[in-house]
Protein backbone atom coordinates (compact mmCIF):
# COMPACT_ATOMS: atom_id res chain seq x y z
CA UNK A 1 99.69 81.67 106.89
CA UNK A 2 96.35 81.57 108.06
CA UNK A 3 97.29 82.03 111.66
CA UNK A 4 99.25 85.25 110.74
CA UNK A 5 95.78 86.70 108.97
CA UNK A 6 93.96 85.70 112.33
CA UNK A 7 96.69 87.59 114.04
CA UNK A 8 96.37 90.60 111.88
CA UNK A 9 92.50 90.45 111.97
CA UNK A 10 92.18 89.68 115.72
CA UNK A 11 94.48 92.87 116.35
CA UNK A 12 92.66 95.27 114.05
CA UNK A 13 89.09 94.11 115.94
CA UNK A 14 90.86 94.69 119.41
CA UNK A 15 91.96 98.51 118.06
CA UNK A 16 88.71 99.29 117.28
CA UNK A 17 87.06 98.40 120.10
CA UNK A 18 86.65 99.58 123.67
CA UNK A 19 89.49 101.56 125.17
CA UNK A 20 91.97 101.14 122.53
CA UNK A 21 89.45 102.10 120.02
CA UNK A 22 88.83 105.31 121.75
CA UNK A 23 92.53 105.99 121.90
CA UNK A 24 93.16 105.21 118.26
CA UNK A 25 90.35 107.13 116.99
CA UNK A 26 91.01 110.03 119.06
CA UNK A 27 94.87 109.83 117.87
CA UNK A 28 93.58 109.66 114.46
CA UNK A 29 91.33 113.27 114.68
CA UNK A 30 94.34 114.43 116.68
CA UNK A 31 97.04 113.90 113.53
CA UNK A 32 94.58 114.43 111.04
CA UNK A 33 93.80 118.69 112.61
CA UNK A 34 97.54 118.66 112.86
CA UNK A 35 98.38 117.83 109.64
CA UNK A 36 95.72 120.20 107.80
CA UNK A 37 96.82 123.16 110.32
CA UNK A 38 100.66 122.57 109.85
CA UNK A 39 100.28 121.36 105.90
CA UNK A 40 102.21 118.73 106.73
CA UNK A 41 101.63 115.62 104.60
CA UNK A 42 103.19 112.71 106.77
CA UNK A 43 100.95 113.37 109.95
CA UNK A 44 97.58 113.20 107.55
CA UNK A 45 99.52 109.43 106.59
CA UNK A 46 100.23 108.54 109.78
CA UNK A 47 96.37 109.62 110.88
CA UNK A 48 95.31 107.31 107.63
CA UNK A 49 97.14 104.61 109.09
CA UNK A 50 95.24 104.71 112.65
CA UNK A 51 91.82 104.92 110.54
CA UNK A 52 92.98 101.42 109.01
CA UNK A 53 91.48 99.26 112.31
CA UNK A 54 88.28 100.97 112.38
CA UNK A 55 87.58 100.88 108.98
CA UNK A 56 88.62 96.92 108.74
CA UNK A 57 86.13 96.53 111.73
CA UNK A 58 83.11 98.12 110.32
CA UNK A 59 83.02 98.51 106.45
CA UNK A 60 82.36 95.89 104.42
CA UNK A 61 83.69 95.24 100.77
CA UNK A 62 79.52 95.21 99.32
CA UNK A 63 77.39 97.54 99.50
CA UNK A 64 77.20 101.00 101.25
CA UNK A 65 79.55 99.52 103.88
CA UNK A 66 82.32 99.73 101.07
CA UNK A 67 82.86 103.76 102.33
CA UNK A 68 83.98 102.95 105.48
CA UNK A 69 86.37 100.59 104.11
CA UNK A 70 87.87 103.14 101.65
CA UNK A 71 87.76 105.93 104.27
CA UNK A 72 91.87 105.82 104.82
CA UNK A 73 92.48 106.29 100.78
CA UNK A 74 90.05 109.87 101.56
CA UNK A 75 92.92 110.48 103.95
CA UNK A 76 95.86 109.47 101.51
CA UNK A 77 94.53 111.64 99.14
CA UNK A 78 94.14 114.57 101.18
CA UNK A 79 98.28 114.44 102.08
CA UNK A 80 98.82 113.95 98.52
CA UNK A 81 96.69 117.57 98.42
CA UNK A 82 98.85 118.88 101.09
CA UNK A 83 102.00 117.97 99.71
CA UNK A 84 100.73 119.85 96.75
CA UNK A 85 100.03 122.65 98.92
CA UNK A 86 96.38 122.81 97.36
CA UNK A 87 94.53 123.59 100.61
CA UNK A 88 90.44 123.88 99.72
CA UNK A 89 90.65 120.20 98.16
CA UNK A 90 93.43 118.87 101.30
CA UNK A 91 90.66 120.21 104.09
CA UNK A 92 87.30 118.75 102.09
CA UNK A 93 89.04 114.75 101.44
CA UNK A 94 89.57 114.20 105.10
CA UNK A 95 86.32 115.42 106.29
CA UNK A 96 83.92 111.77 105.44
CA UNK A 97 87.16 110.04 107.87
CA UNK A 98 87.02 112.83 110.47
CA UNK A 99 83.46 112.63 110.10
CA UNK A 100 83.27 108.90 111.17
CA UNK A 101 85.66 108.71 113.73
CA UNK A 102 83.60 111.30 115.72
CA UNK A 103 81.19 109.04 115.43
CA UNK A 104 82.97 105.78 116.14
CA UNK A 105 84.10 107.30 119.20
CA UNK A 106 80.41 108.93 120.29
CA UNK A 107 79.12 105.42 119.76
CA UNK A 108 82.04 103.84 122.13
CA UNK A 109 80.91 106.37 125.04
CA UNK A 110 77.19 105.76 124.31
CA UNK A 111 77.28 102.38 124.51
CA UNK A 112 79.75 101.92 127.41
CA UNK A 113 83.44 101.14 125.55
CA UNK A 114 81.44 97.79 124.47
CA UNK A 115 82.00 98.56 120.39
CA UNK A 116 78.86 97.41 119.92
């Protein structure tokens, strides 16, 4: 069991960071425009499910760090808003995600696809 959560782990760290990181996150920003311009509900999921590595890798369960861990729900909620085809509160949910992912992947270029 314990080798299958190192598995798990080790894969989410290795999406976050470097080239795959970059690819992920952009992905992520990609589906998550899509999905607000097209209202459709299962590309915002799919987007919340690509936010799931970098928000293993740099949140934290204590403290202000607990955010970025939750940042994926922001995105689950906001498809729950599109399938209810309530648009002002399906474009404001997915903007703290959006908002970190830009960020994540500015910080990647800055620093040389290190993840540091």
């Amino acid at each position: 069991m314990d080798a299958i959560i190192q598995v798990v782990t080790g894969t989410l760290i290795f999406l976050s960071n470097g080239i795959p990181g970059l690819v992920v996150a952009g992905v992520a920003l990609i589906l998550m425009f899509l999905a607000l311009i097209r209202k459709e509900s299962s590309l915002m999921v799919f987007a919340a499910l690509l936010t799931l590595p970098v928000a293993y890798a740099f949140g934290s369960w204590f403290g202000l760090l607990l955010v970025v861990r939750l940042l994926p729900l922001f995105s689950l909620i906001s498809a729950l808003f599109i399938s209810r085809e309530d648009q002002v509160l399906a474009w404001i949910f997915p903007l703290p995600p959006f908002g970190f992912l830009v960020y994540h992947i500015f910080n990647l270029v800055l620093n040389d696809f290190t993840g540091v």
